[in-house]
C-alpha atoms as a PDB file:
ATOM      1  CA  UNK A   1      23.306 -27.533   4.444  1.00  0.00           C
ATOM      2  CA  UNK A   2      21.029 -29.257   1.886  1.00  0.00           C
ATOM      3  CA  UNK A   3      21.629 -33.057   1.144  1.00  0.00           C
ATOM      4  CA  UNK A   4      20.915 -32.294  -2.632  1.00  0.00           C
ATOM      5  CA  UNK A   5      23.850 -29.375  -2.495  1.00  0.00           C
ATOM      6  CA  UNK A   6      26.415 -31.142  -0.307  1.00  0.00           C
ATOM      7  CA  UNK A   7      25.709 -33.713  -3.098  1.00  0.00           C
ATOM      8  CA  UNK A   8      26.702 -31.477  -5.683  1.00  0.00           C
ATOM      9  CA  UNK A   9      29.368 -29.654  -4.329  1.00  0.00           C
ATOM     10  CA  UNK A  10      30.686 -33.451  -3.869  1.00  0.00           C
ATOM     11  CA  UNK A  11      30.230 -34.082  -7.544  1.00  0.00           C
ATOM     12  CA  UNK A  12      31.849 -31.004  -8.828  1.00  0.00           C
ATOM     13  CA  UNK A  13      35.242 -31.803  -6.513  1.00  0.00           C
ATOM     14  CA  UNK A  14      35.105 -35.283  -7.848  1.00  0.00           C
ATOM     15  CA  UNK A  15      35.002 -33.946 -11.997  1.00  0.00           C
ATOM     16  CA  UNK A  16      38.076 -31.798 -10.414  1.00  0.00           C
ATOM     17  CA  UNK A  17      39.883 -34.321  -9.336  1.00  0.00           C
ATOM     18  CA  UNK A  18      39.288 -36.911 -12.240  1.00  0.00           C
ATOM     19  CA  UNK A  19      40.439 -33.696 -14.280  1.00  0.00           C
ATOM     20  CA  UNK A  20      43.321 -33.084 -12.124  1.00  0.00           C
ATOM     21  CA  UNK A  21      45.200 -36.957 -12.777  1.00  0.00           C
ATOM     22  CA  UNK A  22      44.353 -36.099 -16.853  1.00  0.00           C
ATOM     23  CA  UNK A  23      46.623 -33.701 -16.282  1.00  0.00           C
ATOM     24  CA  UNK A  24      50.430 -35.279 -17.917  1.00  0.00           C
ATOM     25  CA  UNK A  25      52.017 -32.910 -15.267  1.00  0.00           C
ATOM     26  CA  UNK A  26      50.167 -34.355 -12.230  1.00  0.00           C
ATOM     27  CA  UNK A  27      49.975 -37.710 -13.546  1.00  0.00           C
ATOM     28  CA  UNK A  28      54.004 -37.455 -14.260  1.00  0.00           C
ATOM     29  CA  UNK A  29      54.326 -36.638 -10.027  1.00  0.00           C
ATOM     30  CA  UNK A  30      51.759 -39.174  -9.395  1.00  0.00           C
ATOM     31  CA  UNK A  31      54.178 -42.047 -10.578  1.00  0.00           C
ATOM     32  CA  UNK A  32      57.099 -40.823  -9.254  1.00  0.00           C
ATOM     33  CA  UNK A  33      55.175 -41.111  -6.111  1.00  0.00           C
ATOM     34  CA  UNK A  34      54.748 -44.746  -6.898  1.00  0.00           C
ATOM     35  CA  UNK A  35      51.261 -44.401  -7.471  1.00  0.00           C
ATOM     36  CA  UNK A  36      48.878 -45.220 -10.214  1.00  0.00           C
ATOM     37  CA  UNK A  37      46.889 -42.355 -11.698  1.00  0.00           C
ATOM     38  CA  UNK A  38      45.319 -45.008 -13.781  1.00  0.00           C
ATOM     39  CA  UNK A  39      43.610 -46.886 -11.035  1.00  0.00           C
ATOM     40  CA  UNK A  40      42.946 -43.699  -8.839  1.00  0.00           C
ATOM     41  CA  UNK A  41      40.851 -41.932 -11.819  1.00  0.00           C
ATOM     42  CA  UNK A  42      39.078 -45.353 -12.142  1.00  0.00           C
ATOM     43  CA  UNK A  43      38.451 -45.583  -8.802  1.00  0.00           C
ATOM     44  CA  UNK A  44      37.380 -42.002  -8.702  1.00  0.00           C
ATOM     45  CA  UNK A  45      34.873 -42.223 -12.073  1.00  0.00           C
ATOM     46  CA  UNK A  46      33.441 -45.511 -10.031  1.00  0.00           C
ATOM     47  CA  UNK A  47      32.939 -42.639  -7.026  1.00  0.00           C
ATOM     48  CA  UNK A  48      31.342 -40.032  -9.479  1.00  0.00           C
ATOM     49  CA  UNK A  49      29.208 -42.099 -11.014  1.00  0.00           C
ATOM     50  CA  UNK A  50      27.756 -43.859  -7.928  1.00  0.00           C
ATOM     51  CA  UNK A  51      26.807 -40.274  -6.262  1.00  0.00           C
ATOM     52  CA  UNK A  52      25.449 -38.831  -9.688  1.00  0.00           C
ATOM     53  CA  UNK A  53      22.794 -41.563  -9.291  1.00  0.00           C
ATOM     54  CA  UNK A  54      21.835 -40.643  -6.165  1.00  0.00           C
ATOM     55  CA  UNK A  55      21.008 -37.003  -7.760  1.00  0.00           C
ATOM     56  CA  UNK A  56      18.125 -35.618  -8.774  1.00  0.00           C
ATOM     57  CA  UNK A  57      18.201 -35.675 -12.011  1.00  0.00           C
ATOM     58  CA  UNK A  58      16.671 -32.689 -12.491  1.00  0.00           C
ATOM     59  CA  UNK A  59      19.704 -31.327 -10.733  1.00  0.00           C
ATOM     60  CA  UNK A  60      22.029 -33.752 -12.231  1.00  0.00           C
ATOM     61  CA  UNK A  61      21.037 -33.239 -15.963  1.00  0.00           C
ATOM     62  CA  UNK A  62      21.657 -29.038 -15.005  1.00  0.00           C
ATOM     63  CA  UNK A  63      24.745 -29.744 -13.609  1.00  0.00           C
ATOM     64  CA  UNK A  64      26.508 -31.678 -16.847  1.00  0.00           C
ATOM     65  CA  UNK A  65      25.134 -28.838 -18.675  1.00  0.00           C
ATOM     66  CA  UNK A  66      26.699 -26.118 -16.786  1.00  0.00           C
ATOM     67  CA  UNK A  67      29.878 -28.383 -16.136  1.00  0.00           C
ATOM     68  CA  UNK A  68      30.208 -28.773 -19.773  1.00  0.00           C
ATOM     69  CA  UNK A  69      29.119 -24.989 -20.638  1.00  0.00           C
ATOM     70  CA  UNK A  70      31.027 -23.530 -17.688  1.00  0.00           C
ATOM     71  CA  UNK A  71      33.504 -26.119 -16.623  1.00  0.00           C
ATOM     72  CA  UNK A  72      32.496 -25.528 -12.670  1.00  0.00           C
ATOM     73  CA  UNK A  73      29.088 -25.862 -12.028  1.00  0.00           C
ATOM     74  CA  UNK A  74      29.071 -24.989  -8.552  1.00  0.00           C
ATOM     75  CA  UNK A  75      30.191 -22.261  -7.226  1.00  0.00           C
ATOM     76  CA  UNK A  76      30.228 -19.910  -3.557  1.00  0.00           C
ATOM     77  CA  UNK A  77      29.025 -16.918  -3.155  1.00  0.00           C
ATOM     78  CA  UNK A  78      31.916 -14.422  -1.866  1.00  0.00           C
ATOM     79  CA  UNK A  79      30.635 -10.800  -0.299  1.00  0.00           C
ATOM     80  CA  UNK A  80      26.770 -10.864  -2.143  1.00  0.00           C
ATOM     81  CA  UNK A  81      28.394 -12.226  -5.656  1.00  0.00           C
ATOM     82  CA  UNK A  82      27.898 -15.320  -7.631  1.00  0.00           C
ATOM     83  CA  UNK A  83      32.019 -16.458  -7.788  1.00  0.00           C
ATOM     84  CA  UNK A  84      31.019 -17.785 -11.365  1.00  0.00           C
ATOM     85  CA  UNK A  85      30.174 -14.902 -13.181  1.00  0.00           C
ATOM     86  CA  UNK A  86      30.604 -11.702 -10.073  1.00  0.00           C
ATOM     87  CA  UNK A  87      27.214 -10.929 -10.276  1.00  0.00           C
ATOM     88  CA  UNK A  88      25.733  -9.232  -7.993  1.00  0.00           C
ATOM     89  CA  UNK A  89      23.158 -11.490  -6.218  1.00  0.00           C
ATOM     90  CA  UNK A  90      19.590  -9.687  -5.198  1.00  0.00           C
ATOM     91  CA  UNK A  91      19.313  -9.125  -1.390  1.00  0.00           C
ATOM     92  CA  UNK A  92      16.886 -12.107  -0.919  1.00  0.00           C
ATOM     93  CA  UNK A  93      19.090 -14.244  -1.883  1.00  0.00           C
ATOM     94  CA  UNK A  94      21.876 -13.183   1.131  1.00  0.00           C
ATOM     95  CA  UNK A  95      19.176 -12.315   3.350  1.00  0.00           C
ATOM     96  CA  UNK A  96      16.922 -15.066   3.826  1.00  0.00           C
ATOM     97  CA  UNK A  97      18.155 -17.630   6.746  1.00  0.00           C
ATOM     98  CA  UNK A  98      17.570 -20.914   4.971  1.00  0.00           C
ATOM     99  CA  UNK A  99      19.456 -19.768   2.379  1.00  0.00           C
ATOM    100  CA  UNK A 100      21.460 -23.165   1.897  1.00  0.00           C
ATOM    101  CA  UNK A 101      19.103 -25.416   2.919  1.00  0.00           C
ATOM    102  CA  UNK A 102      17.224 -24.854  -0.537  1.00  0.00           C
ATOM    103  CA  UNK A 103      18.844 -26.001  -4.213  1.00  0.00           C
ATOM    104  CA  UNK A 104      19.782 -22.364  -5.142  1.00  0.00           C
ATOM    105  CA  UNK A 105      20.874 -21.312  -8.849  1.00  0.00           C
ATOM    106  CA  UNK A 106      22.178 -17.667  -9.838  1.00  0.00           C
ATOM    107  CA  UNK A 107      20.050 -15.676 -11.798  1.00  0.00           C
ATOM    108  CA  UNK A 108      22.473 -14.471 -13.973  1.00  0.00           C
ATOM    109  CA  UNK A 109      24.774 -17.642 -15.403  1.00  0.00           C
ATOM    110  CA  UNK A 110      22.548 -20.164 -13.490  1.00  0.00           C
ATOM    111  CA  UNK A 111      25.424 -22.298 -11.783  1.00  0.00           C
ATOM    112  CA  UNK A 112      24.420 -23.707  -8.234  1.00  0.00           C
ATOM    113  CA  UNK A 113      25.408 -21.388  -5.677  1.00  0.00           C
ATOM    114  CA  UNK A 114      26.063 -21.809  -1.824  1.00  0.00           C
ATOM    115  CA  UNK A 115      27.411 -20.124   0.435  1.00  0.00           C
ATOM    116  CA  UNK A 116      30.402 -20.253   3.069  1.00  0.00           C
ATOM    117  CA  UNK A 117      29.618 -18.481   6.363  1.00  0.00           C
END
């Protein structure tokens, strides 16, 4: 897999996860497990922000656009379809061998795709 899309796909569970200990429910069990959701979505921003300069920023300035437009900005591919917005992708796309070696987009929403098999 591309460095560039292993990069984003990193960045995109990161926002998740920073989202995730925002959340007062998670955040509630995260104490009563003793732990600090404080520190840990410090810790994490320090993460994000550290691999979004290693980015493109090309890439990067696409992806906050789509993360803020969308929410996810990356997405799989699941049987031909973009999993953002079930489009039907063109056969090139699925065909072609490289197909996530190269910093793909979907033609329809134009989240970055990958895909799984």
């Amino acid at each position: 897999m591309n460095k560039e899309l292993e990069k984003l796909i990193s960045l995109h569970d990161l926002d998740v996860m920073i989202s995730d200990l925002a959340n007062k429910d998670i955040s509630k069990q995260e104490k009563k497990l003793g732990l600090s959701p404080d520190s840990a979505a410090n810790e994490l921003q320090k993460m994000r922000d550290e691999l979004a300069s290693t980015i493109v920023r090309k890439n990067r300035d696409l992806y906050e656009q789509l993360a803020g437009h969308y929410g996810n900005a990356v997405v799989p591919v699941v049987n031909h379809r973009c999993s953002g917005c079930f489009t039907q992708l063109p056969t090139a796309f699925f065909t072609s061998q490289d197909k996530n070696d190269l910093v793909e987009t979907c033609p329809s929403c134009g989240r970055f795709i990958y895909w799984c098999d």
